[in-house]
N, C-alpha and C. Protein backbone atom coordinates (compact mmCIF):
# COMPACT_ATOMS: atom_id res chain seq x y z
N UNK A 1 122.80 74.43 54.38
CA UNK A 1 123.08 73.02 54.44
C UNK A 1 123.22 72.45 53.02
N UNK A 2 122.35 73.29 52.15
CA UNK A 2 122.46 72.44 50.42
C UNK A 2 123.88 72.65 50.39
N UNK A 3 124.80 74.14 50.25
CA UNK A 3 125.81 74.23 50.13
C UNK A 3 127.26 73.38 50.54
N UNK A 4 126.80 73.20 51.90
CA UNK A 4 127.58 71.85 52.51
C UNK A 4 127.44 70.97 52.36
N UNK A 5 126.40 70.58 51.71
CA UNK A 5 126.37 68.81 51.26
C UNK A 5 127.43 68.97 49.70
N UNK A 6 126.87 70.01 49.08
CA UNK A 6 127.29 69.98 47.94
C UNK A 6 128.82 70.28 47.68
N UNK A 7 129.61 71.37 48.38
CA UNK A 7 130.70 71.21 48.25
C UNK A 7 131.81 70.61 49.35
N UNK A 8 130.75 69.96 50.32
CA UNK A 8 131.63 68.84 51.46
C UNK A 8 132.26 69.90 52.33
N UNK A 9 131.28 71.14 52.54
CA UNK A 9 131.76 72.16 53.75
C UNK A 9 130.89 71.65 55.56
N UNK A 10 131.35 72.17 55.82
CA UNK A 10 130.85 72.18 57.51
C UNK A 10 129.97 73.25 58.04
N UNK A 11 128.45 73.00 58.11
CA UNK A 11 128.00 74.23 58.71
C UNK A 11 128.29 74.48 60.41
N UNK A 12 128.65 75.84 60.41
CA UNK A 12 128.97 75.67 61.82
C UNK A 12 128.14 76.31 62.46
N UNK A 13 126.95 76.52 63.56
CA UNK A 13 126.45 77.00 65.10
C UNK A 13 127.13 78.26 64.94
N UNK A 14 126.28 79.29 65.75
CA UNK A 14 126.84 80.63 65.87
C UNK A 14 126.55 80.67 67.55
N UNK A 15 126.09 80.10 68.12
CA UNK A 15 125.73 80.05 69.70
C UNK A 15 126.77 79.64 70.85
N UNK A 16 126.84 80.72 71.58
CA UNK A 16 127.97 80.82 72.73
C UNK A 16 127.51 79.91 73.86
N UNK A 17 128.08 79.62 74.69
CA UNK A 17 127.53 79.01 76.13
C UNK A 17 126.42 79.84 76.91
N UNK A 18 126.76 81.46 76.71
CA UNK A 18 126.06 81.72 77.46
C UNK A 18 124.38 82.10 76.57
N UNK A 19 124.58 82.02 75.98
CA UNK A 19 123.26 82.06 74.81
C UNK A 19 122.21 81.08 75.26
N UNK A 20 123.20 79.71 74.54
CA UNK A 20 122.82 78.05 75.13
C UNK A 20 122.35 78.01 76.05
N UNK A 21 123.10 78.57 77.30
CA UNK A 21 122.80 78.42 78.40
C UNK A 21 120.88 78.72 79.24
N UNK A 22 121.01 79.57 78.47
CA UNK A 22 119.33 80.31 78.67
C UNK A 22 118.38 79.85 77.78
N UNK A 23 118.85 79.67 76.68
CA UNK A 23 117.99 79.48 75.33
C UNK A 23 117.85 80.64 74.41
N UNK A 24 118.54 81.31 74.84
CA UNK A 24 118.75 82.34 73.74
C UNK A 24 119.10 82.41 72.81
N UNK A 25 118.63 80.80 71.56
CA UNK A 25 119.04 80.51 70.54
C UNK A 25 117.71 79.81 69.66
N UNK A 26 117.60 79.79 68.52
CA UNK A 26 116.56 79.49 68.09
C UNK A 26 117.18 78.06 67.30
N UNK A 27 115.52 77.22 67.66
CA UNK A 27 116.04 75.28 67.22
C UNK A 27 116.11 76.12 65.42
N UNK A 28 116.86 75.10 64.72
CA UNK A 28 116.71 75.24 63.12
C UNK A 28 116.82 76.87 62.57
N UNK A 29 117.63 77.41 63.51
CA UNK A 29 117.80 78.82 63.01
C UNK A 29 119.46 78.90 63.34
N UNK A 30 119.41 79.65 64.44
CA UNK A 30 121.31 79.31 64.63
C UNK A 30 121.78 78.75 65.20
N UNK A 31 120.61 77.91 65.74
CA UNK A 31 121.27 76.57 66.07
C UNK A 31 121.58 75.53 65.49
N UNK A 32 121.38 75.80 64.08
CA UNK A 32 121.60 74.71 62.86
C UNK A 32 123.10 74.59 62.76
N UNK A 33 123.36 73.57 61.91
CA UNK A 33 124.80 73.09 61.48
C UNK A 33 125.22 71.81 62.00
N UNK A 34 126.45 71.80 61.52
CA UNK A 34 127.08 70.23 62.06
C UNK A 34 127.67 70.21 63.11
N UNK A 35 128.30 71.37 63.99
CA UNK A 35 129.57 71.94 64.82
C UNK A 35 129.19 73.13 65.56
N UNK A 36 129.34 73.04 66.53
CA UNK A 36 128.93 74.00 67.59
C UNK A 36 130.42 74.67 67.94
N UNK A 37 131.11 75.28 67.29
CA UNK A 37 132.29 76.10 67.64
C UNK A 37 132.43 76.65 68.99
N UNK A 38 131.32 77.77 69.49
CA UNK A 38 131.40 78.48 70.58
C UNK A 38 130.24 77.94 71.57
N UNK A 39 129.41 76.87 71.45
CA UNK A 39 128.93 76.07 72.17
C UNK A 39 129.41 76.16 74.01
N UNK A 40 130.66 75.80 74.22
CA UNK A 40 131.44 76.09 75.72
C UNK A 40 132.30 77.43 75.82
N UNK A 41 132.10 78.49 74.92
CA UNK A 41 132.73 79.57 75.12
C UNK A 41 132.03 80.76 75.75
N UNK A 42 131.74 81.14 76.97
CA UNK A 42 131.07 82.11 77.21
C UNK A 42 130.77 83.44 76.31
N UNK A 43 130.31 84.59 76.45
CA UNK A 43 129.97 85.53 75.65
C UNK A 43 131.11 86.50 75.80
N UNK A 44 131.27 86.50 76.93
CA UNK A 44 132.53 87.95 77.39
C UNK A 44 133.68 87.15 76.80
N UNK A 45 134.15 85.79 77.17
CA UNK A 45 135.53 85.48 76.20
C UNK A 45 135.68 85.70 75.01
N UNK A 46 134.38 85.11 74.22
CA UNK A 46 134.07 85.55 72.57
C UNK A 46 134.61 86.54 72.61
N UNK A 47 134.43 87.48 73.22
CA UNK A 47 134.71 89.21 72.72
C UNK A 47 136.06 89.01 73.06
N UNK A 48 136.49 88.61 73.80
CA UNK A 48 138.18 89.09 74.18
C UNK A 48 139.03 88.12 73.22
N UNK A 49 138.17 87.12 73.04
CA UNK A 49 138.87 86.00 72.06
C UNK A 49 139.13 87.28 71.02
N UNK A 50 138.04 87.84 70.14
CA UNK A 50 138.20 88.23 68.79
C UNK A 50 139.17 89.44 69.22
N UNK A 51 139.09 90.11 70.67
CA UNK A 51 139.58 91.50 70.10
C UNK A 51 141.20 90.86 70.59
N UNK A 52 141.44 89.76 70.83
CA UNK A 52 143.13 89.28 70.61
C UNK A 52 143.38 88.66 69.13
N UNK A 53 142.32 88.56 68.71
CA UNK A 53 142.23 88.29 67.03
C UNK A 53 142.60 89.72 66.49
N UNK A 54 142.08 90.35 66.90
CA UNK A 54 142.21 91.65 66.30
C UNK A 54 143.58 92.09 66.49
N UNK A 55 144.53 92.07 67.56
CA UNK A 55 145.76 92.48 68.52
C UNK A 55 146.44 93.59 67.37
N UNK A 56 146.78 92.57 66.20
CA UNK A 56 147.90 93.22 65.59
C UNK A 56 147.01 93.87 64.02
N UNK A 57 145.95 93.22 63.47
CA UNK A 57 144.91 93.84 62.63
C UNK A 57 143.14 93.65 62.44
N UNK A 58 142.95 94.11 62.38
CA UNK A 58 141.22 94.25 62.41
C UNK A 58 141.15 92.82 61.31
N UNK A 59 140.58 92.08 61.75
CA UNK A 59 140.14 90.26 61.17
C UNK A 59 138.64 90.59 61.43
N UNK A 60 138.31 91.00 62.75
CA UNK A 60 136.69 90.51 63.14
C UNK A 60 136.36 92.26 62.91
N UNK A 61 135.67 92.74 61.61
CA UNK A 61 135.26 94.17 62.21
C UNK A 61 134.98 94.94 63.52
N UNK A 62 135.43 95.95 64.09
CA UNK A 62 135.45 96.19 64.59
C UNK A 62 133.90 96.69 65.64
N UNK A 63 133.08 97.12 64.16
CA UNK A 63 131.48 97.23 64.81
C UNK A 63 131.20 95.72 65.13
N UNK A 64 131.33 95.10 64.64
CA UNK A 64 130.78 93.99 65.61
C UNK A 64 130.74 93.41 66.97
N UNK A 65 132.11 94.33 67.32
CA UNK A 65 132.13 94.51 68.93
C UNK A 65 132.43 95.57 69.55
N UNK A 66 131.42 96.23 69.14
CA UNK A 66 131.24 97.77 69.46
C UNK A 66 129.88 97.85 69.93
N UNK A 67 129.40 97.23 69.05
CA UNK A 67 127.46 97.00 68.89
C UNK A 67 127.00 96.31 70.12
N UNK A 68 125.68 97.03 70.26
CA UNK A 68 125.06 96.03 71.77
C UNK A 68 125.14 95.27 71.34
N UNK A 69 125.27 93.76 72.14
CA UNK A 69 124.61 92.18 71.76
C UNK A 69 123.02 92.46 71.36
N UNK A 70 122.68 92.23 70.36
CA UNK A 70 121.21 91.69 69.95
C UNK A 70 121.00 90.39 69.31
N UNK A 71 119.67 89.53 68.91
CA UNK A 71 119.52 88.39 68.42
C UNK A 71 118.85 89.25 67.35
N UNK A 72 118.46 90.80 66.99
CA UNK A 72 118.30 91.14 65.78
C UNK A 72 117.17 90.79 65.39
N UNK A 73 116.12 90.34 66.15
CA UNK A 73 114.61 89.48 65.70
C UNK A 73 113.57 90.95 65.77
N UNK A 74 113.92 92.28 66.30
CA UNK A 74 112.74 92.94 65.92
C UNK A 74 113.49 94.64 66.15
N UNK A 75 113.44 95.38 65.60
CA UNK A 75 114.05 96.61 65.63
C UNK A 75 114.09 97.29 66.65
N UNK A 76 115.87 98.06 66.96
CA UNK A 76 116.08 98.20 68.18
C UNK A 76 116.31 97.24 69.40
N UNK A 77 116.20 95.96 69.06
CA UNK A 77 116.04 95.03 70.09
C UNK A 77 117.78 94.68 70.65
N UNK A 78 117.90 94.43 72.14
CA UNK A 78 119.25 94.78 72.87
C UNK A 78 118.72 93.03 73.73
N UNK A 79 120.38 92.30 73.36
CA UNK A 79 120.03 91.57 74.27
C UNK A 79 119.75 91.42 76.10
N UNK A 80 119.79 92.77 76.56
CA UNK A 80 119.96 93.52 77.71
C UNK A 80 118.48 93.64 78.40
N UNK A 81 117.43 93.57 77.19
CA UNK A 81 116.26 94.07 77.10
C UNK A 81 115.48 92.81 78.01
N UNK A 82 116.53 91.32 77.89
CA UNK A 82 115.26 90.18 78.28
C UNK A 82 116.42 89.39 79.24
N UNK A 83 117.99 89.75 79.20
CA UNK A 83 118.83 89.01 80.02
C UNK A 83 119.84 90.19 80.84
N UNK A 84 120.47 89.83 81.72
CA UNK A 84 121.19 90.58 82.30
C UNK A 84 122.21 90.74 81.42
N UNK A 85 123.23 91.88 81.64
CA UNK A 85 124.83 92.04 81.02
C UNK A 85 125.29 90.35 81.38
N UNK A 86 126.27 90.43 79.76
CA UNK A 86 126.76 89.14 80.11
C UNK A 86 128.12 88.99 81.21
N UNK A 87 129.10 90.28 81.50
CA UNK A 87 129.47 89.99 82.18
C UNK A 87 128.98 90.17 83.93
N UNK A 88 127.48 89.91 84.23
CA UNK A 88 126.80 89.40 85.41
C UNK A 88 126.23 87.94 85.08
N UNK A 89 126.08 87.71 84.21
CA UNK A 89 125.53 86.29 83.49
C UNK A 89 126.33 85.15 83.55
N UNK A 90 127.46 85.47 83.02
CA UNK A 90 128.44 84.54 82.89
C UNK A 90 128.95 83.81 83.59
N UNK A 91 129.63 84.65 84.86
CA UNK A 91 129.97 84.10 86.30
C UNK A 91 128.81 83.57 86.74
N UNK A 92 127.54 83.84 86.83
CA UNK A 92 126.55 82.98 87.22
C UNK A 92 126.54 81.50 86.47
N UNK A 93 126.43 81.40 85.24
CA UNK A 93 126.49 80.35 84.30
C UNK A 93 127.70 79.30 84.84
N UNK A 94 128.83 79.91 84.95
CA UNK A 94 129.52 79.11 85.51
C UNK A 94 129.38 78.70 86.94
N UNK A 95 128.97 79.43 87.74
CA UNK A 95 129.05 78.96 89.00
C UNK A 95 127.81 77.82 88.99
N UNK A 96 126.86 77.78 87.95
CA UNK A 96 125.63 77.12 87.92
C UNK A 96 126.11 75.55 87.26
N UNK A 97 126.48 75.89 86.18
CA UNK A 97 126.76 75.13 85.51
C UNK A 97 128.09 74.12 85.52
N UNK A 98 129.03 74.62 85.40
CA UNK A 98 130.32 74.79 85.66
C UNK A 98 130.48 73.64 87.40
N UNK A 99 130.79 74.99 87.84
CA UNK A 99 130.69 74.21 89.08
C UNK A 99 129.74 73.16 89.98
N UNK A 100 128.32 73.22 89.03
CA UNK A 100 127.06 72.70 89.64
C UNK A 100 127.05 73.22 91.13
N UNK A 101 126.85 74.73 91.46
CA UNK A 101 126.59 75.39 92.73
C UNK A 101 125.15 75.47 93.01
N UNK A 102 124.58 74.91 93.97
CA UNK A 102 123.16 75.69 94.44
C UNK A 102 123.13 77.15 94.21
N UNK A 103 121.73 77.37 94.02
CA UNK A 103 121.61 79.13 94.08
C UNK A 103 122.25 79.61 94.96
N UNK A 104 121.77 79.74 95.77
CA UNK A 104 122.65 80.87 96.74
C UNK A 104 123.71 80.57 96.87
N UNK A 105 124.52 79.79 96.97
CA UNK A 105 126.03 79.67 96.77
C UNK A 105 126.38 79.81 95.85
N UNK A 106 125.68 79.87 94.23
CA UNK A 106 126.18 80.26 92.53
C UNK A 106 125.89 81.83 92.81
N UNK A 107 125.11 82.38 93.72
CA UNK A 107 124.76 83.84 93.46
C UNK A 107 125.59 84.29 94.32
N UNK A 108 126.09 83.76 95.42
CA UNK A 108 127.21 84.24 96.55
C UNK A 108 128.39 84.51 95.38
N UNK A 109 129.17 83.24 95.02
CA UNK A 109 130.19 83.05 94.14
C UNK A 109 129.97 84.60 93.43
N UNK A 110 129.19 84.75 92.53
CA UNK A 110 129.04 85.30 91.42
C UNK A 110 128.79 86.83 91.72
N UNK A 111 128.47 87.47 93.18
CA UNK A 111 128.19 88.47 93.64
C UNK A 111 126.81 89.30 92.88
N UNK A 112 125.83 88.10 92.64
CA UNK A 112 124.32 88.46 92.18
C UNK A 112 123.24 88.53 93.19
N UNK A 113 122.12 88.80 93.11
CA UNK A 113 121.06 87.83 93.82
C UNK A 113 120.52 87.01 93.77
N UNK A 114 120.12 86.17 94.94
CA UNK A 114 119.91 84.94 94.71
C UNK A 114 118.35 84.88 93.79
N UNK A 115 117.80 85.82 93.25
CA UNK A 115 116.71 85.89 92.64
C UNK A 115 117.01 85.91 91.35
N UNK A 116 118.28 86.60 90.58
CA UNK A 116 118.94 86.24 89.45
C UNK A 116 119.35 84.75 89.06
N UNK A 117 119.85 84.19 90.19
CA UNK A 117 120.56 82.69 90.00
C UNK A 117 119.61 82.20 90.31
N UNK A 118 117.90 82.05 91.00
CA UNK A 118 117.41 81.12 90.96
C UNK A 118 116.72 81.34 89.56
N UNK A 119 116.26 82.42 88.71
CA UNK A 119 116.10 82.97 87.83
C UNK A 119 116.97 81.78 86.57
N UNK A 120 117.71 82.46 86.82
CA UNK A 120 118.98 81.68 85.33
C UNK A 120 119.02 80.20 85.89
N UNK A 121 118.87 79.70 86.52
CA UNK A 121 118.94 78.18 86.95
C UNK A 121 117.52 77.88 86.46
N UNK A 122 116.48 78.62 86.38
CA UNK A 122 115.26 77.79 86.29
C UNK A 122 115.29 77.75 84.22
N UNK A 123 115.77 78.87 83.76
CA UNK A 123 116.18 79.11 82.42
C UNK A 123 116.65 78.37 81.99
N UNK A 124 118.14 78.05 82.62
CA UNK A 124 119.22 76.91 82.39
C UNK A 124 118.07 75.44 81.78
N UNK A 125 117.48 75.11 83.27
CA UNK A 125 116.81 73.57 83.38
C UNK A 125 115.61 73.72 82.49
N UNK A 126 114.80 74.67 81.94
CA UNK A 126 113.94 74.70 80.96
C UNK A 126 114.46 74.69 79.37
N UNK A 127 115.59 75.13 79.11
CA UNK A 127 116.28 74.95 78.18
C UNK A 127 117.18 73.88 77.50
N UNK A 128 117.00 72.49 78.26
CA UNK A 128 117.44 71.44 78.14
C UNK A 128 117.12 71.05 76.79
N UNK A 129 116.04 71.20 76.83
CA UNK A 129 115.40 69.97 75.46
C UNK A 129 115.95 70.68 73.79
N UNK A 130 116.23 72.25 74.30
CA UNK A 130 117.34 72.79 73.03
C UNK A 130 118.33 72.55 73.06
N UNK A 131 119.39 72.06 73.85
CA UNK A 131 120.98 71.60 74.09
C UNK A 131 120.55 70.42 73.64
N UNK A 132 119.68 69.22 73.90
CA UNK A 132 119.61 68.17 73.54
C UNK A 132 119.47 67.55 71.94
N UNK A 133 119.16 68.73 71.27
CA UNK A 133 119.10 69.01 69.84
C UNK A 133 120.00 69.57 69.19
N UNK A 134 121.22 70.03 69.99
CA UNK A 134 122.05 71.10 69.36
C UNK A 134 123.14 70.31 68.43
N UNK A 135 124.27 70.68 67.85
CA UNK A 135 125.50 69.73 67.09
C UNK A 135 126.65 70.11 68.35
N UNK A 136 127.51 69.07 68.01
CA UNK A 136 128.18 68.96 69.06
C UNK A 136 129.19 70.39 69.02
N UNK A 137 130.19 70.06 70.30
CA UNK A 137 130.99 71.48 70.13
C UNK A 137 132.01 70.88 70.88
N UNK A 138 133.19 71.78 71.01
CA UNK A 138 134.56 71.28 71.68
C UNK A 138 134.28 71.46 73.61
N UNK A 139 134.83 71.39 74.39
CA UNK A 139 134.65 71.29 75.69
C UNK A 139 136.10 71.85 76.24
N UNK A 140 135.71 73.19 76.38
CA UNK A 140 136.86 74.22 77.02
C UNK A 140 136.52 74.89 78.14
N UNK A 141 135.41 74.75 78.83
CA UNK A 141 135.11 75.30 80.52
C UNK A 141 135.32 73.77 80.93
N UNK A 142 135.17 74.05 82.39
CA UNK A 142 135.17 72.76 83.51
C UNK A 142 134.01 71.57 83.09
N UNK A 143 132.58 72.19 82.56
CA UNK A 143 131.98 71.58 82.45
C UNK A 143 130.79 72.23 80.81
N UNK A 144 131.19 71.34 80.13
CA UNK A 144 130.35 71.59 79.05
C UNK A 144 129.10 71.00 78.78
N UNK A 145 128.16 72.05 77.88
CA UNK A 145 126.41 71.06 77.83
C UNK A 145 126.80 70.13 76.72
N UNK A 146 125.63 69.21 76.77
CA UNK A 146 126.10 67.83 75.81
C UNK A 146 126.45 66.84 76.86
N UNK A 147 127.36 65.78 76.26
CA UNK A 147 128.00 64.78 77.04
C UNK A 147 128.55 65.42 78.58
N UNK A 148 129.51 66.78 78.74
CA UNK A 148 129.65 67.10 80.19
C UNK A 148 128.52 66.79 81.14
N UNK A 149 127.38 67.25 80.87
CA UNK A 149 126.47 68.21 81.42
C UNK A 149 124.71 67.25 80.41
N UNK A 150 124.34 66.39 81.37
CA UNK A 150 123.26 65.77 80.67
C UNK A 150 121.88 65.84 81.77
N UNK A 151 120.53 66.17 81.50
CA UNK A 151 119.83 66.63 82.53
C UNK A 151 118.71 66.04 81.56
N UNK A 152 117.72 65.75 82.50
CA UNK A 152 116.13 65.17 81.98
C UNK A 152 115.67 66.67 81.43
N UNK A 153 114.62 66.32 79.95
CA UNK A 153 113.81 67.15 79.44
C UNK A 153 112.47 67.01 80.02
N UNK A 154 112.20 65.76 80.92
CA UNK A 154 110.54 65.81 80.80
C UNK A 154 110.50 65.70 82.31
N UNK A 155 108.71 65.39 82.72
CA UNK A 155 109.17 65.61 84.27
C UNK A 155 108.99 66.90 85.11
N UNK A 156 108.97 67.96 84.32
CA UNK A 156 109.92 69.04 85.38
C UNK A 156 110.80 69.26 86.16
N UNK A 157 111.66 68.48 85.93
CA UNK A 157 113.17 67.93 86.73
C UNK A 157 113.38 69.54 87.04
N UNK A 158 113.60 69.36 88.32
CA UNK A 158 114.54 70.38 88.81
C UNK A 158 115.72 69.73 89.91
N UNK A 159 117.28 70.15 89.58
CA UNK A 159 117.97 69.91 89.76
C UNK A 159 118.31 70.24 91.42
């Protein structure tokens, strides 16, 4: 942030939707900055985004999406280890989020169990009070967190 004040740059968020979505992001760590870039971009698009970045030459190294997803906080650690694959995650996220589906109809949609989607829905709604802190981001699914998508932090609101 000194750097961006000082030469009038933009820090930007490194956190995807589906990250956000769970809380799989840390307040004042990468969730810092001014701009939430991938904020509404799921995790599996990220990857297909870069490897059409890649199409005609390697831009995004190539180990970087080669490599398990990790958050890198303790050796060996796989983001697999504490969340499902993101492409089982994702379609849930959206059917949750996105569409605002009840469980069992977000876990029907999504071909999960309804013990996963009541799972990631209870994640989702505990994770509010970090979206509510986050920098803003662009709005490219049906329904984005932030202004799309606004839910009580206190309470125990369940939706």
């Amino acid at each position: 942030m000194a750097l961006s004040n000082r030469f009038g740059h933009l820090v930007l968020s490194t956190g995807n939707k589906s990250e956000i979505a769970v809380g799989y992001c840390t307040l004042y760590g990468d969730m810092a900055g001014g701009y939430a870039l991938l904020s509404d971009i799921p995790k599996t698009l990220v990857y297909a985004l870069a490897r059409e970045i890649n199409r005609d030459r390697e831009r995004i190294p190539e180990a970087s999406l080669s490599k398990e997803p990790s958050a890198e906080l303790s050796p060996n650690q796989k983001d697999s280890d504490s969340l499902p694959l993101y492409a089982s995650l994702d379609p849930l996220i959206e059917a949750l989020v996105d569409l605002s589906l009840p469980v069992h109809a977000a876990a029907r949609r999504a071909g999960s169990s309804p013990e996963l989607a009541r799972e990631l829905a209870r994640r989702i709604d505990a994770n509010e009070y970090k979206r509510q802190q986050a920098p803003p981001g662009p709005k490219v699914t049906a329904r984005a967190f932030g202004e799309g998508r606004r839910y009580p932090i206190a309470q125990k609101f369940r939706a």
